[in-house]
C-alpha atoms as a PDB file:
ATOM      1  CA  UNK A   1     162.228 -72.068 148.730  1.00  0.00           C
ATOM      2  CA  UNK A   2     160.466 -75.090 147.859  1.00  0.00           C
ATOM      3  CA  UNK A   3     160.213 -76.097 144.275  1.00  0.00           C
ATOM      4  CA  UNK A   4     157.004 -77.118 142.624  1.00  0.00           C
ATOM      5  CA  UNK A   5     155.315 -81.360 143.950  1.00  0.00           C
ATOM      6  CA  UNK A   6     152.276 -82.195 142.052  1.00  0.00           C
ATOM      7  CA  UNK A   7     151.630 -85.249 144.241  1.00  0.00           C
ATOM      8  CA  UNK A   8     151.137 -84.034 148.203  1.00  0.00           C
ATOM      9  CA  UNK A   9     152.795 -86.791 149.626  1.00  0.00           C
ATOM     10  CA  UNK A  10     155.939 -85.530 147.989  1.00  0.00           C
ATOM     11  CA  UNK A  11     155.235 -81.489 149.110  1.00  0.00           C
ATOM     12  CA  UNK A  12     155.000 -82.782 152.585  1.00  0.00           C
ATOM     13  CA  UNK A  13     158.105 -84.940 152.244  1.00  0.00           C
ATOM     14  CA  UNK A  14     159.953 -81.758 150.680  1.00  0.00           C
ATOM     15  CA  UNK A  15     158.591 -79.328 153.633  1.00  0.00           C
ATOM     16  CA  UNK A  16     159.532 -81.728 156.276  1.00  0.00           C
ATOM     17  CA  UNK A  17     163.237 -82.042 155.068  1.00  0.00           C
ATOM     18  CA  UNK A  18     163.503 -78.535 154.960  1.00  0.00           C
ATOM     19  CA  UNK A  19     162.711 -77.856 158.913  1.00  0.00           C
ATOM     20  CA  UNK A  20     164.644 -76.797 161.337  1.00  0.00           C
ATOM     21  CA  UNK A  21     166.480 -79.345 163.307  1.00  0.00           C
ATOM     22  CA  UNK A  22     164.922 -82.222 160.527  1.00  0.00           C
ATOM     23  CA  UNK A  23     167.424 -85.032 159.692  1.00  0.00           C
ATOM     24  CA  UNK A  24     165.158 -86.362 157.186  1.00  0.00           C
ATOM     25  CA  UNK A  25     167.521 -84.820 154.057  1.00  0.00           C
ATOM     26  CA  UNK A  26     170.436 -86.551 155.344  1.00  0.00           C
ATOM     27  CA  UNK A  27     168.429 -89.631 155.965  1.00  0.00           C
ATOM     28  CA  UNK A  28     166.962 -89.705 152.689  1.00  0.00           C
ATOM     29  CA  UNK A  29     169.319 -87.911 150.177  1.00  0.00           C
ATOM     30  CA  UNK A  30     173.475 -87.243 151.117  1.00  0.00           C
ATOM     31  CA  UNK A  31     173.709 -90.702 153.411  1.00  0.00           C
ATOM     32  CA  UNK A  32     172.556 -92.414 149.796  1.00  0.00           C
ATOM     33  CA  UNK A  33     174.907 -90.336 147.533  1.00  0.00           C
ATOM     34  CA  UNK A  34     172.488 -89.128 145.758  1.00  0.00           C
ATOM     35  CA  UNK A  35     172.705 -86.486 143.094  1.00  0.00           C
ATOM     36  CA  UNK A  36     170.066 -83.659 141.999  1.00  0.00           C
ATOM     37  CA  UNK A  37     168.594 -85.969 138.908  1.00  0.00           C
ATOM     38  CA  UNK A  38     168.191 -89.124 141.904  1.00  0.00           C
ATOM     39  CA  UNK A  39     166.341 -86.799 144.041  1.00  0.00           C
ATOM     40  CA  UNK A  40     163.064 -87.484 141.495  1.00  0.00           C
ATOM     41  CA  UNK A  41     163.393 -91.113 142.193  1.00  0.00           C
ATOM     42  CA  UNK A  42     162.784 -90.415 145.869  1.00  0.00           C
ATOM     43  CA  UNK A  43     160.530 -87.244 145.307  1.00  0.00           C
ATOM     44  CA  UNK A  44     158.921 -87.972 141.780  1.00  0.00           C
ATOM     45  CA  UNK A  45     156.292 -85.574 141.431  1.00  0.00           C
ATOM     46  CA  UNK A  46     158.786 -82.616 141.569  1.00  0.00           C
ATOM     47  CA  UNK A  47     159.144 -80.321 138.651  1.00  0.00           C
ATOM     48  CA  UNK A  48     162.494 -78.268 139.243  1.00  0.00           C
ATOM     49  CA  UNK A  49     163.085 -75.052 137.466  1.00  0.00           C
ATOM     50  CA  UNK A  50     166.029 -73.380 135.892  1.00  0.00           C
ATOM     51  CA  UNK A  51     165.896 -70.914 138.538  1.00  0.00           C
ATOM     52  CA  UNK A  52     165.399 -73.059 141.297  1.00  0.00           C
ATOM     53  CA  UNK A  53     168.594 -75.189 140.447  1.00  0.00           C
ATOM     54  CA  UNK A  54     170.725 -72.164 139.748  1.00  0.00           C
ATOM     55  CA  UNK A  55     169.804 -70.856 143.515  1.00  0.00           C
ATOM     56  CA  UNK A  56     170.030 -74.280 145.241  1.00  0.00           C
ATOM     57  CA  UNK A  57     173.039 -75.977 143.565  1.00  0.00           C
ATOM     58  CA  UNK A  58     176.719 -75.155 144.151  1.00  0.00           C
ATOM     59  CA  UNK A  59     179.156 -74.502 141.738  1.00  0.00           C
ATOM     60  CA  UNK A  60     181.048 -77.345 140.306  1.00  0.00           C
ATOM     61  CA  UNK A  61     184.823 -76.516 141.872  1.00  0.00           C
ATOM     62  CA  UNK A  62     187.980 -76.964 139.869  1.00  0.00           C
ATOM     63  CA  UNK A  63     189.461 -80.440 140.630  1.00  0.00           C
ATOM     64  CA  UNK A  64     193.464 -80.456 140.773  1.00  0.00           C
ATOM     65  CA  UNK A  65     195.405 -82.916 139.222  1.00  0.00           C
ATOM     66  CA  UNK A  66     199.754 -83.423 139.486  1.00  0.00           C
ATOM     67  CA  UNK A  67     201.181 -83.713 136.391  1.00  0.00           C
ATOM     68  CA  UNK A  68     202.966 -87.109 135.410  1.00  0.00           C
ATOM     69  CA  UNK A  69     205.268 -85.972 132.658  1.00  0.00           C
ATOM     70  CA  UNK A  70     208.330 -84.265 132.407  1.00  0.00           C
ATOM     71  CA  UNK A  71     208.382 -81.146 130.325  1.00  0.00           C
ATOM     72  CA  UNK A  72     212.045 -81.708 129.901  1.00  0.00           C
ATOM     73  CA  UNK A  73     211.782 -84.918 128.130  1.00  0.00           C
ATOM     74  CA  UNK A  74     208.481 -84.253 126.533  1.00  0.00           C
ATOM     75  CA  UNK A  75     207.818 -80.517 126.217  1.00  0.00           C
ATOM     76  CA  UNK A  76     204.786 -80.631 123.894  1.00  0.00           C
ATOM     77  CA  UNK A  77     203.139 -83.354 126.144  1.00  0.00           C
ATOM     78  CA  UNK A  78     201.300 -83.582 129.110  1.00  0.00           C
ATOM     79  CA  UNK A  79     200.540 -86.004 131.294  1.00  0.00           C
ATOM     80  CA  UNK A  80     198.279 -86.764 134.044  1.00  0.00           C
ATOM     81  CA  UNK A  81     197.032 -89.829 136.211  1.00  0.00           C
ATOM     82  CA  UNK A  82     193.514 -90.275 137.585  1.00  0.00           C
ATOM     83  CA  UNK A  83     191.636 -92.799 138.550  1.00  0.00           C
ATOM     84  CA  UNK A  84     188.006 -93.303 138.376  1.00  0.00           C
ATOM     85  CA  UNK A  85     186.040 -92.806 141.246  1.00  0.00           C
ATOM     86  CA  UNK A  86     182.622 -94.909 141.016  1.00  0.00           C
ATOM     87  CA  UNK A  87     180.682 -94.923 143.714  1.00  0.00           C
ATOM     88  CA  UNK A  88     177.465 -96.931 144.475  1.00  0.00           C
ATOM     89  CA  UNK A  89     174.017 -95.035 145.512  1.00  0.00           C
ATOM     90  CA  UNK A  90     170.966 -96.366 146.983  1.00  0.00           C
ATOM     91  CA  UNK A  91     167.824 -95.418 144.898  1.00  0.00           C
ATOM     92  CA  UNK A  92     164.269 -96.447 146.024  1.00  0.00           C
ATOM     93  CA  UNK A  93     164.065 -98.958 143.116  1.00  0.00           C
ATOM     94  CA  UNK A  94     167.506-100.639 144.130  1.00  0.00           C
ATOM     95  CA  UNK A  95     170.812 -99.635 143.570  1.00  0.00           C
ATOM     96  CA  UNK A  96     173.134 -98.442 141.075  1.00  0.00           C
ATOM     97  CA  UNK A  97     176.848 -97.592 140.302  1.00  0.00           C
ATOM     98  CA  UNK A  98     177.670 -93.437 139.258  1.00  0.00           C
ATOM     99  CA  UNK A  99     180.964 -92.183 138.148  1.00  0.00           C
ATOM    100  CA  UNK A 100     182.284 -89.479 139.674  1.00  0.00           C
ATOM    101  CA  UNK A 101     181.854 -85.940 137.936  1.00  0.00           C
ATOM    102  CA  UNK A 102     185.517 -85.553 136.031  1.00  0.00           C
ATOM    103  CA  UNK A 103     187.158 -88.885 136.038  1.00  0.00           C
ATOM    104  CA  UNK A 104     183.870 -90.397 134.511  1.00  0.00           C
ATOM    105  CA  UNK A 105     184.029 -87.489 132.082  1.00  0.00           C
ATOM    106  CA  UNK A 106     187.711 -88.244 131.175  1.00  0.00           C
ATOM    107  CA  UNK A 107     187.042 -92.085 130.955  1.00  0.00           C
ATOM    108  CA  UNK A 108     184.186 -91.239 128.298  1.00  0.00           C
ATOM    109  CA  UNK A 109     186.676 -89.241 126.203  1.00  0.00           C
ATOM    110  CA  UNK A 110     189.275 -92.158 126.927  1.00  0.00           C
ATOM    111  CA  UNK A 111     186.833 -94.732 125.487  1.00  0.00           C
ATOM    112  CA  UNK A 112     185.861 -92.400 122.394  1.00  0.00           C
ATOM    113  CA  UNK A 113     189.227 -91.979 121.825  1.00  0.00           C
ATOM    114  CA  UNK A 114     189.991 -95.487 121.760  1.00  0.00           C
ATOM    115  CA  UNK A 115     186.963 -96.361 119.409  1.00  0.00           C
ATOM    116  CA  UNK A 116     187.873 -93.737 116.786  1.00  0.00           C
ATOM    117  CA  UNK A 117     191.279 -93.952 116.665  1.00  0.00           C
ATOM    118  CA  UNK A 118     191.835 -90.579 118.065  1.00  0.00           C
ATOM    119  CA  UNK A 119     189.124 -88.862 116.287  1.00  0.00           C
ATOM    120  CA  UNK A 120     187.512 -86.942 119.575  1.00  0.00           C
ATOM    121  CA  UNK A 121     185.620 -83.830 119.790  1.00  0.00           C
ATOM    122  CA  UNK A 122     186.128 -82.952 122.966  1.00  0.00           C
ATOM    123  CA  UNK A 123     187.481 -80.406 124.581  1.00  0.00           C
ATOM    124  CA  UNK A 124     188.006 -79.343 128.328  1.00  0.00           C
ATOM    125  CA  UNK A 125     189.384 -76.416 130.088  1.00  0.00           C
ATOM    126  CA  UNK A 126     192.759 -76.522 132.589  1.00  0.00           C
ATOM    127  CA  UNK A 127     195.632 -74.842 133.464  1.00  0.00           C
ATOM    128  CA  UNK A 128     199.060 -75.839 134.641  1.00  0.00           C
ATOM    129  CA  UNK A 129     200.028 -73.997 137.834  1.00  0.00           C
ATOM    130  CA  UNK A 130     203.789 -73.347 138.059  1.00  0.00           C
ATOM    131  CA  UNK A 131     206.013 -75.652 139.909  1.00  0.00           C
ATOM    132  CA  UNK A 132     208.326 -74.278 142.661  1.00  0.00           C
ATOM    133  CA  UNK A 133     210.070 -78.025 142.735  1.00  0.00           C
ATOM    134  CA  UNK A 134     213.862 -78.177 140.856  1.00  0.00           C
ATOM    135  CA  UNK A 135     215.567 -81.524 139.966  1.00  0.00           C
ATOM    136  CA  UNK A 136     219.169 -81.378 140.987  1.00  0.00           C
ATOM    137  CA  UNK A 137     221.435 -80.376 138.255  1.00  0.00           C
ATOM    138  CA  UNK A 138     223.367 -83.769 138.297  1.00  0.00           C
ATOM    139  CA  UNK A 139     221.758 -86.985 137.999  1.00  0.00           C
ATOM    140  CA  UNK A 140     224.137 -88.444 140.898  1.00  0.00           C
ATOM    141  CA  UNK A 141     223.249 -86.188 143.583  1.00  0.00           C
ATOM    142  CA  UNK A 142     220.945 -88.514 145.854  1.00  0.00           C
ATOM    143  CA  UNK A 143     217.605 -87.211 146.268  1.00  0.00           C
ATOM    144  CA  UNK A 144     214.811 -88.242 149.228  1.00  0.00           C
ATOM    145  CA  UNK A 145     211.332 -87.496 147.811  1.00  0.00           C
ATOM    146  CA  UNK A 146     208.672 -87.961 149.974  1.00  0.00           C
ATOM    147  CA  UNK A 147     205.298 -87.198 148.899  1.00  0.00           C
ATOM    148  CA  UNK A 148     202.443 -87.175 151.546  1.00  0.00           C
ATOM    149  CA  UNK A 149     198.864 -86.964 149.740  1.00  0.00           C
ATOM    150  CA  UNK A 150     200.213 -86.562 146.258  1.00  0.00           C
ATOM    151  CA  UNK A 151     201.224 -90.545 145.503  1.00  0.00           C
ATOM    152  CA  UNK A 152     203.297 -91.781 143.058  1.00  0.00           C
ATOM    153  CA  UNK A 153     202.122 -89.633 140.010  1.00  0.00           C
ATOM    154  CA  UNK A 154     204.456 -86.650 140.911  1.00  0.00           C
ATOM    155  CA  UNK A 155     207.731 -89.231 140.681  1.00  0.00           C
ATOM    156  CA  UNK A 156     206.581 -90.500 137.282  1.00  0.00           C
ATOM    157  CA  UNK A 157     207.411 -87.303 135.984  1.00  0.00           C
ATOM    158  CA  UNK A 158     210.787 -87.043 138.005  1.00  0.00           C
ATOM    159  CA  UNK A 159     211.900 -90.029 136.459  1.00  0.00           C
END
């Protein structure tokens, strides 16, 4: 299914990316990073349609983030670590800088948050999967944690 090109230069681009065997879409759009609203920069004449993008795009997957707070210490609080992932994509004009989907979303709320004092209207959906993980009872029983792939952010909340 090939949307809509007004210009034919772009309709033959589009048909020859989506042959068999072609290389052209990784040559021209996922080697550059580039997202669904970039692809017009390369392909300018197309006109996408609700139904097109609902066929064509996948489903934007929960992301999973460990909790850095203790529930013990603070149980109305909760606490997690990110860090923003900004990536740079090549655009036929030159290039630019994009944020990734959810930490650049968080950093906007961060920076709203910031400039109104806590006054955001924002909201987000999550849920806190159950932890199998207990603490020793005493304090001065030694513990080793090791934590392969989750970094430090689970041992914040440890300590």
């Amino acid at each position: 299914m090939i949307p809509l090109c007004e210009a034919q230069e772009d309709k033959t681009k589009l048909e020859e990316v989506t042959k068999s065997g072609s290389t052209l879409y990784e040559d021209l759009f996922r080697s550059k990073g580039l997202g669904l609203i970039d692809i017009l920069t390369v392909v300018p004449s197309l006109r996408l349609t609700a139904n097109f993008i609902f066929q064509v795009c996948e489903r934007i997957m929960p992301r999973y983030y460990t909790i850095a707070s203790s529930s013990l210490a603070h149980p109305e609080d909760l606490t997690i670590a990110i860090s923003l992932s900004r990536y740079e994509v090549s655009l036929p004009d030159g290039k630019t800088m994009r944020d990734g989907l959810v930490s650049g979303y968080l950093e906007d709320i961060a920076k709203e948050w910031e400039a109104t004092g806590g006054k955001v209207q924002a909201s987000t959906l999550c849920f806190v999967k159950e932890s199998n993980f207990v603490m020793p009872v005493s304090h001065d029983i030694p513990i080793v944690m090791v934590g392969p792939g989750t970094g430090l952010v689970p041992f914040i909340g440890f300590m």
